[in-house]
C-alpha atoms as a PDB file:
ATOM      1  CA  UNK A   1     -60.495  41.115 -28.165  1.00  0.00           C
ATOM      2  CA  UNK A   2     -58.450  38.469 -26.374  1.00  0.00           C
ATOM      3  CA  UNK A   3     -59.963  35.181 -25.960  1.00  0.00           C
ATOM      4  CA  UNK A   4     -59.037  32.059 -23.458  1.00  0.00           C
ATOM      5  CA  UNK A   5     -59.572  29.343 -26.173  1.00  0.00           C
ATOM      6  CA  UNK A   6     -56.493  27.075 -25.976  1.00  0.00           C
ATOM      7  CA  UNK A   7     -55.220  26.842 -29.475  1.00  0.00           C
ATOM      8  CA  UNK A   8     -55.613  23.629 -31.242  1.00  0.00           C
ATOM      9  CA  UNK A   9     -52.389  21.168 -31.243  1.00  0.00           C
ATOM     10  CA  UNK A  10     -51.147  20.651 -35.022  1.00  0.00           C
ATOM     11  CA  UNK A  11     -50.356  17.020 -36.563  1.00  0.00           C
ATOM     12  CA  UNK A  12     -46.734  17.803 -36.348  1.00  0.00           C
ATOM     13  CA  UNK A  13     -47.057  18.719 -32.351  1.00  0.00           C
ATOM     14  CA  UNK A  14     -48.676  15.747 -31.855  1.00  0.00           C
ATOM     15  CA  UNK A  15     -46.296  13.680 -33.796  1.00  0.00           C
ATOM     16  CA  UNK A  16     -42.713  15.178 -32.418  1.00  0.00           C
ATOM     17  CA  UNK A  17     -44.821  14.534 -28.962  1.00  0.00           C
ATOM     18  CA  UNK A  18     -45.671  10.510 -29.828  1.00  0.00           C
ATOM     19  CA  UNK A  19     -42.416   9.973 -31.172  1.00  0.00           C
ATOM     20  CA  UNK A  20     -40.193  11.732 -28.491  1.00  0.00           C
ATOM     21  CA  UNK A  21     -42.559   9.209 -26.288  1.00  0.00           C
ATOM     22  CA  UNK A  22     -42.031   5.781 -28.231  1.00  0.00           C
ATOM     23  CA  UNK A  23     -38.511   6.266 -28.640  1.00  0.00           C
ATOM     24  CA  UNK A  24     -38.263   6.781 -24.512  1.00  0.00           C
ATOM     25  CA  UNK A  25     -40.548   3.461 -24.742  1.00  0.00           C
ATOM     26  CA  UNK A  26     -38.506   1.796 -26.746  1.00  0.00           C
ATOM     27  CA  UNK A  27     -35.400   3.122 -24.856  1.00  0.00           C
ATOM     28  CA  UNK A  28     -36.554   1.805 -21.636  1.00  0.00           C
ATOM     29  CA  UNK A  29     -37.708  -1.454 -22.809  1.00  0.00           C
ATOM     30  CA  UNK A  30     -33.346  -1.709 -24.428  1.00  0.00           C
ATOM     31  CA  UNK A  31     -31.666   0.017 -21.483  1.00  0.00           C
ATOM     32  CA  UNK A  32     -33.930   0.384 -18.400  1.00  0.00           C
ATOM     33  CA  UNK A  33     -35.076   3.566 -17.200  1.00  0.00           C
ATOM     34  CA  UNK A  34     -32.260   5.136 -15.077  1.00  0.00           C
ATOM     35  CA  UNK A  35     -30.129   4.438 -18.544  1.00  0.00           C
ATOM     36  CA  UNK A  36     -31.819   6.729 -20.832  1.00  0.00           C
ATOM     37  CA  UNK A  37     -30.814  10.066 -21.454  1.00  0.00           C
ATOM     38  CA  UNK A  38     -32.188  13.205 -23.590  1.00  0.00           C
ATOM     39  CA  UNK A  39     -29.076  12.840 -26.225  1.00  0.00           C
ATOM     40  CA  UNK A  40     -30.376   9.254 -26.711  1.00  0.00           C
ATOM     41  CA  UNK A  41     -34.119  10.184 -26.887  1.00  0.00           C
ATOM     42  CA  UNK A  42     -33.066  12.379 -29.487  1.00  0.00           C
ATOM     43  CA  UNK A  43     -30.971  10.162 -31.419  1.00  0.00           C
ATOM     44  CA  UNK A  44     -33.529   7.415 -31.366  1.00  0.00           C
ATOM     45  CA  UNK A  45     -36.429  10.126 -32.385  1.00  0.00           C
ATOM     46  CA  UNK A  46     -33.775  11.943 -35.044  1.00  0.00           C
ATOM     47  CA  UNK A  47     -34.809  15.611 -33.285  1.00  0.00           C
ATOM     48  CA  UNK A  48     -32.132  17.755 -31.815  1.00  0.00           C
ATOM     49  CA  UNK A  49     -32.631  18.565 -28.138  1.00  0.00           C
ATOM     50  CA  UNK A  50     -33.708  22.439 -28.903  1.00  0.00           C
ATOM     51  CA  UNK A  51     -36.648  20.012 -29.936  1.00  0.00           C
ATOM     52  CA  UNK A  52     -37.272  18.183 -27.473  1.00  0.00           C
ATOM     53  CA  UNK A  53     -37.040  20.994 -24.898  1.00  0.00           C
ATOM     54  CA  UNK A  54     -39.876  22.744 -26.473  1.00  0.00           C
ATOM     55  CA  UNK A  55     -42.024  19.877 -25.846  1.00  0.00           C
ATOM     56  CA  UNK A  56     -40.796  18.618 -22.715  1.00  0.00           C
ATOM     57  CA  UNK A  57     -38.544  19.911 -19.408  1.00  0.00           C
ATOM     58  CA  UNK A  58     -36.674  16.605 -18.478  1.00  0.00           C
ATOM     59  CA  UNK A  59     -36.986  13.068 -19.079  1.00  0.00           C
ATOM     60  CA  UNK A  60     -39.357  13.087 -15.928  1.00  0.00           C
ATOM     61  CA  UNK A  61     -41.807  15.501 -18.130  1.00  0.00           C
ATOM     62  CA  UNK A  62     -41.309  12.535 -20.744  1.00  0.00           C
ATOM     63  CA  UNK A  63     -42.434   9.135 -17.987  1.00  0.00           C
ATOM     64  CA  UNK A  64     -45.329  11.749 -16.542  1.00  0.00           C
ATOM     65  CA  UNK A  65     -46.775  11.879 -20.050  1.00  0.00           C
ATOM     66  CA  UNK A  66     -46.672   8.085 -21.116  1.00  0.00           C
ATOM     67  CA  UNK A  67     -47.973   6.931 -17.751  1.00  0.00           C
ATOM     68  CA  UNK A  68     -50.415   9.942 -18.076  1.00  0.00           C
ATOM     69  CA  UNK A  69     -51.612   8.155 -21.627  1.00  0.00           C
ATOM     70  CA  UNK A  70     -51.367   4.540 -19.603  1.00  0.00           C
ATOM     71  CA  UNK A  71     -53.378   5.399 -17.113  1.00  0.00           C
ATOM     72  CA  UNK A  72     -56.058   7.396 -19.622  1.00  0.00           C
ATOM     73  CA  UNK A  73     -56.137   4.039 -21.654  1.00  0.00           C
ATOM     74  CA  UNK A  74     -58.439   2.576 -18.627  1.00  0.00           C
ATOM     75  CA  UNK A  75     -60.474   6.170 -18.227  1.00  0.00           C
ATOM     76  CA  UNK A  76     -64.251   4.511 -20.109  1.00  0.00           C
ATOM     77  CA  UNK A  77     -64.404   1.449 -17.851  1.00  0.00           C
ATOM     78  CA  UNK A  78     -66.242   0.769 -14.843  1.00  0.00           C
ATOM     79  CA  UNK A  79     -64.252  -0.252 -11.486  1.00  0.00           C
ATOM     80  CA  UNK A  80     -67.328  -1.879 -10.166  1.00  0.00           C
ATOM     81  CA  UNK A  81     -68.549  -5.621 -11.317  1.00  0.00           C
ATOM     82  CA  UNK A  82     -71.997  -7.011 -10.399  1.00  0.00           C
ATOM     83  CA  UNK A  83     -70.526 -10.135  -8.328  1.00  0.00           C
ATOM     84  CA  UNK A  84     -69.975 -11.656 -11.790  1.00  0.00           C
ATOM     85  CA  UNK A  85     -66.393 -12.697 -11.103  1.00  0.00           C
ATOM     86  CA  UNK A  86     -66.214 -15.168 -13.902  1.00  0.00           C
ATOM     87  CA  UNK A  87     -62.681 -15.331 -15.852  1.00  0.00           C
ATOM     88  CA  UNK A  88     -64.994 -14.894 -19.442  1.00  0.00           C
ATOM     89  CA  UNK A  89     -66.301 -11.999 -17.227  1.00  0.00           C
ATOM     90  CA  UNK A  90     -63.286 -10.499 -16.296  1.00  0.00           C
ATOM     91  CA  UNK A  91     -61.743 -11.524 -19.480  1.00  0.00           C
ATOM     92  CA  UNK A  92     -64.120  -8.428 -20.692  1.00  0.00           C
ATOM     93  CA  UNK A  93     -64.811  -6.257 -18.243  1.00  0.00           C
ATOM     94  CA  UNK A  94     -61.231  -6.218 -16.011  1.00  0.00           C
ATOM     95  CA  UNK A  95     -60.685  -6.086 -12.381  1.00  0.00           C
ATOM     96  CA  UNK A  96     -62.427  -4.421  -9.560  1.00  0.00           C
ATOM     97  CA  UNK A  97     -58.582  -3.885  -8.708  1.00  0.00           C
ATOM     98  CA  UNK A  98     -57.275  -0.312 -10.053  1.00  0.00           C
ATOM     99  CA  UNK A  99     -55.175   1.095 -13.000  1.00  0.00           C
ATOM    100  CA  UNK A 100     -51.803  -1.228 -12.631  1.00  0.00           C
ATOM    101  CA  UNK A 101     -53.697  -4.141 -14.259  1.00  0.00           C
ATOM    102  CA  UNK A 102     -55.668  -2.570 -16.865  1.00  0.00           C
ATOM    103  CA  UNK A 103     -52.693  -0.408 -17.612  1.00  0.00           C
ATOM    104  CA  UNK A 104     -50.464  -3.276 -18.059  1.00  0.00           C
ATOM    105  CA  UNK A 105     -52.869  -4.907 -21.103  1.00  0.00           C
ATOM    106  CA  UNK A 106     -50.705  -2.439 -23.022  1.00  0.00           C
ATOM    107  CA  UNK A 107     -47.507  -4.411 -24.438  1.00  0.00           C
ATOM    108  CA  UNK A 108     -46.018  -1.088 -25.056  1.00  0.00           C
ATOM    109  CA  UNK A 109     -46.087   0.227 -21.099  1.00  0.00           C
ATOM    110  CA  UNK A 110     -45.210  -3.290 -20.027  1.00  0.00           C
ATOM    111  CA  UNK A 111     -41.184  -3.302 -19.809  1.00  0.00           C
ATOM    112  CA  UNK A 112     -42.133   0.443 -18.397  1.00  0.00           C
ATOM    113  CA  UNK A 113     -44.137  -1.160 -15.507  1.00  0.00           C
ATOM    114  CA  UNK A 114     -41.349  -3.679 -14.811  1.00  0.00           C
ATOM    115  CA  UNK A 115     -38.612  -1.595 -14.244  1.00  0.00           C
ATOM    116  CA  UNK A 116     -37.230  -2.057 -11.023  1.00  0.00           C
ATOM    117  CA  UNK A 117     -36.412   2.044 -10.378  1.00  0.00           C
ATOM    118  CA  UNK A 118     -39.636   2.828 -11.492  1.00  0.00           C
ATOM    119  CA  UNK A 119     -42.323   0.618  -9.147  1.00  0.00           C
ATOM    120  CA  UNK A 120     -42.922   3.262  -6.616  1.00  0.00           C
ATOM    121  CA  UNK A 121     -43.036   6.572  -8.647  1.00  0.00           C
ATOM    122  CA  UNK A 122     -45.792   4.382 -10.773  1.00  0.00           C
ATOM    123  CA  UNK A 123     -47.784   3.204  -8.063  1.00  0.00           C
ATOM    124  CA  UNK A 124     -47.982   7.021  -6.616  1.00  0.00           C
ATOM    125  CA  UNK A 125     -48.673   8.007 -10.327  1.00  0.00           C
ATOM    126  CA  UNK A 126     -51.858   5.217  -9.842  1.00  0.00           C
ATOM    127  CA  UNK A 127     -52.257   6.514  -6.493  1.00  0.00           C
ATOM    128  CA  UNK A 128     -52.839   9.755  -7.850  1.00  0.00           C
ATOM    129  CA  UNK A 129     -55.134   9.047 -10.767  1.00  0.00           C
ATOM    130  CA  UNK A 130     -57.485   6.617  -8.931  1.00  0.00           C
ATOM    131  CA  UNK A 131     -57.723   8.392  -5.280  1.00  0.00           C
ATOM    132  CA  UNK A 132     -60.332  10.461  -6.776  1.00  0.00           C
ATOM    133  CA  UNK A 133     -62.861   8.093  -7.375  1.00  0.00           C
ATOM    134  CA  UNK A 134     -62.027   4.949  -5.635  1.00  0.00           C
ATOM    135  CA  UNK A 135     -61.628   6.083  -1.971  1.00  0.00           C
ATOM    136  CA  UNK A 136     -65.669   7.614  -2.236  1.00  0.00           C
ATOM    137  CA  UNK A 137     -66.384   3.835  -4.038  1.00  0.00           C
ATOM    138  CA  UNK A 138     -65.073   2.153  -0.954  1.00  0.00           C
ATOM    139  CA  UNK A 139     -66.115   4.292   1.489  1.00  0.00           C
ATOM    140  CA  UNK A 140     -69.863   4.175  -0.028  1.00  0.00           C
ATOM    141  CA  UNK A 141     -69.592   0.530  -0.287  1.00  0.00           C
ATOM    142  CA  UNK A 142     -68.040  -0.011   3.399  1.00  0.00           C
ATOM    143  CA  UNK A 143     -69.584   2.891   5.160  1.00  0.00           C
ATOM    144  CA  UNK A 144     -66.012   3.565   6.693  1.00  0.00           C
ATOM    145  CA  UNK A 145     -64.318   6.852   7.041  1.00  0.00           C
ATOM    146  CA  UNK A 146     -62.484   8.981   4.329  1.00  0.00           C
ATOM    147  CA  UNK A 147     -59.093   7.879   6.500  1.00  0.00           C
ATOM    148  CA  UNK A 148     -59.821   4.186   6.615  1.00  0.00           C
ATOM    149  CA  UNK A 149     -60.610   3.851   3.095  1.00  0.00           C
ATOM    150  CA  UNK A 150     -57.456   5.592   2.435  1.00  0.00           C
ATOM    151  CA  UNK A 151     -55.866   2.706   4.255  1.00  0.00           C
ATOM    152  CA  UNK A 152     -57.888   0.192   2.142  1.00  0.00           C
ATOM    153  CA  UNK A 153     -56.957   2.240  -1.047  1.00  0.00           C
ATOM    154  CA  UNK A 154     -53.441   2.109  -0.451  1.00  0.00           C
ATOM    155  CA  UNK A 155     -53.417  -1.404   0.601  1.00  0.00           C
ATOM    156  CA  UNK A 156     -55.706  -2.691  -2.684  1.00  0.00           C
ATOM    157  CA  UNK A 157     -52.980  -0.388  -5.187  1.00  0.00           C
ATOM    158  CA  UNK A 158     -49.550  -1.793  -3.707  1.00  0.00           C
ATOM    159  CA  UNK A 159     -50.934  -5.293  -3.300  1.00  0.00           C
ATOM    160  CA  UNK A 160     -52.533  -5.199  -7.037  1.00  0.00           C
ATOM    161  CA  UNK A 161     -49.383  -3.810  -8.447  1.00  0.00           C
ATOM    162  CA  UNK A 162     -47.137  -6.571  -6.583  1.00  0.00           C
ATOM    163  CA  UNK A 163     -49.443  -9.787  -7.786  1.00  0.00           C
ATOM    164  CA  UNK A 164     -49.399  -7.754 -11.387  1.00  0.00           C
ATOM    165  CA  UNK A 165     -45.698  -7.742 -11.499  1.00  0.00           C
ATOM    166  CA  UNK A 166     -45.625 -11.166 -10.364  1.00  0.00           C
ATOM    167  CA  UNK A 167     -47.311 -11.997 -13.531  1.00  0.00           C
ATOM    168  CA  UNK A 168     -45.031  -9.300 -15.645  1.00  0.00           C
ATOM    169  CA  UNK A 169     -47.772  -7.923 -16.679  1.00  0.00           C
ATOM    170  CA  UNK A 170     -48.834 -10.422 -18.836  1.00  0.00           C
ATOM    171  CA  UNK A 171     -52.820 -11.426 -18.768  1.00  0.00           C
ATOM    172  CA  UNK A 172     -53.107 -15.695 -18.938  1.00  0.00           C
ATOM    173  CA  UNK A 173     -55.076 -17.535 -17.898  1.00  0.00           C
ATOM    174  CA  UNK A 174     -53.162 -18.023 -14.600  1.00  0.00           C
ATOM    175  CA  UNK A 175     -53.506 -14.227 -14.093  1.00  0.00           C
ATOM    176  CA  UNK A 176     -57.210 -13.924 -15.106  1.00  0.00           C
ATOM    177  CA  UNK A 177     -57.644 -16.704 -12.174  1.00  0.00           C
ATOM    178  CA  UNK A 178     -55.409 -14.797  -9.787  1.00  0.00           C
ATOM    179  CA  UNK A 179     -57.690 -11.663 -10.643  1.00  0.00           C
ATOM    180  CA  UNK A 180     -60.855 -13.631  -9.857  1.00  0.00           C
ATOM    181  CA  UNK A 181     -59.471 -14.339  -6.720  1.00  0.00           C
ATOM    182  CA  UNK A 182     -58.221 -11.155  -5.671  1.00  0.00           C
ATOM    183  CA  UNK A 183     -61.612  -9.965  -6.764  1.00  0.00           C
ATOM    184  CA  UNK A 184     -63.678 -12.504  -4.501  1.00  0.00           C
ATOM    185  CA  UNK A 185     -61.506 -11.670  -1.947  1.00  0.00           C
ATOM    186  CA  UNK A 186     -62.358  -7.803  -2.051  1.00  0.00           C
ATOM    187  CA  UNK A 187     -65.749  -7.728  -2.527  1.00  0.00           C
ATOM    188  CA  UNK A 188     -66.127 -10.123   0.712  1.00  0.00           C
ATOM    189  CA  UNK A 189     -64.086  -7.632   2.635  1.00  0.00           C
ATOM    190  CA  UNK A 190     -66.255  -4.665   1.535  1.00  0.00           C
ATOM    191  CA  UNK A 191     -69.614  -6.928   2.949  1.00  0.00           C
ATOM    192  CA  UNK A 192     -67.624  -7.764   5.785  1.00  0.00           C
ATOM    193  CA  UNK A 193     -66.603  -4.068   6.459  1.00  0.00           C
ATOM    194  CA  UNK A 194     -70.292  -2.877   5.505  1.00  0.00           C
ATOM    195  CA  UNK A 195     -71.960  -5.265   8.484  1.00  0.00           C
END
């Protein structure tokens, strides 16, 4: 009798997978994304590209997947602070601000998140993870309408990215105080909104 269990991934799945990944990381971080082909994936991961295609259509398959495990890096913490906007606060707990700065904590997806050909089909990648459950946050913490929190939403994700890239991703102190402010500067606009 059939059953719908999805079979278990072996070790050596999972490592042709994280190494087909790291050397498009590493790739990127040399070349720059629109540089990198499959023939140099595969050099760089020593597999042949019958390989690679069993694991992965394009090199687009290959980006989906490592923002996919960017963006999953972030998927325990809360996107909600108290008020505390402290920089030993944030320092711990991130950014009422979505994925693009907790993402770029990462070294590895850094040079990823900087590459020039890359910025919008990231931020709709963010778009796309957080939509889900930051558009309800805003709208229960505004009262506004599915459409104007959209508006918010899309606003908060391009603006975080931008003042994230201005920093290249790089949490200092300078950025931790940027953060603070950008924080202050949303939660006043959700009591203002809420009124």
């Amino acid at each position: 009798m059939p059953t719908n269990k999805k079979r278990k991934t072996d070790r050596r799945t999972i490592y042709t997978i994280t190494i087909i990944k790291d050397s498009f990381l590493k790739l990127v971080k040399k070349e720059g994304y629109r540089k990198v082909t499959i023939t140099q994936i595969c050099k760089e991961a020593e597999l042949t590209r019958s390989t690679f295609y069993l694991h992965f259509n394009s090199i687009t398959d290959v980006l989906n997947e490592v923002l996919d495990d960017a963006l999953m890096l972030d998927q325990d913490s809360d996107n909600c602070t108290n008020g505390d906007f402290s920089i030993d606060y944030l320092k711990k707990n991130e950014s009422l601000i979505p994925a693009c700065q907790r993402i770029g904590n990462s070294e590895k997806y850094q040079k990823l998140l900087m590459d020039p050909d890359l910025s919008e089909y990231i931020i709709g990648r963010i778009m796309a993870h957080e939509r889900k459950q930051t558009i309800p946050s805003i709208m229960k913490k505004t009262g506004l309408s599915q459409k104007e929190a959209e508006t918010i939403f899309i606003y908060m994700i391009h603006g975080s990215f931008a003042v994230n890239r201005a920093h290249h991703f790089i949490k200092d102190d300078s950025w931790f105080r940027d953060v603070q402010l950008l924080n202050k500067f949303v939660e006043a606009g959700y009591e203002k909104l809420a009124k």
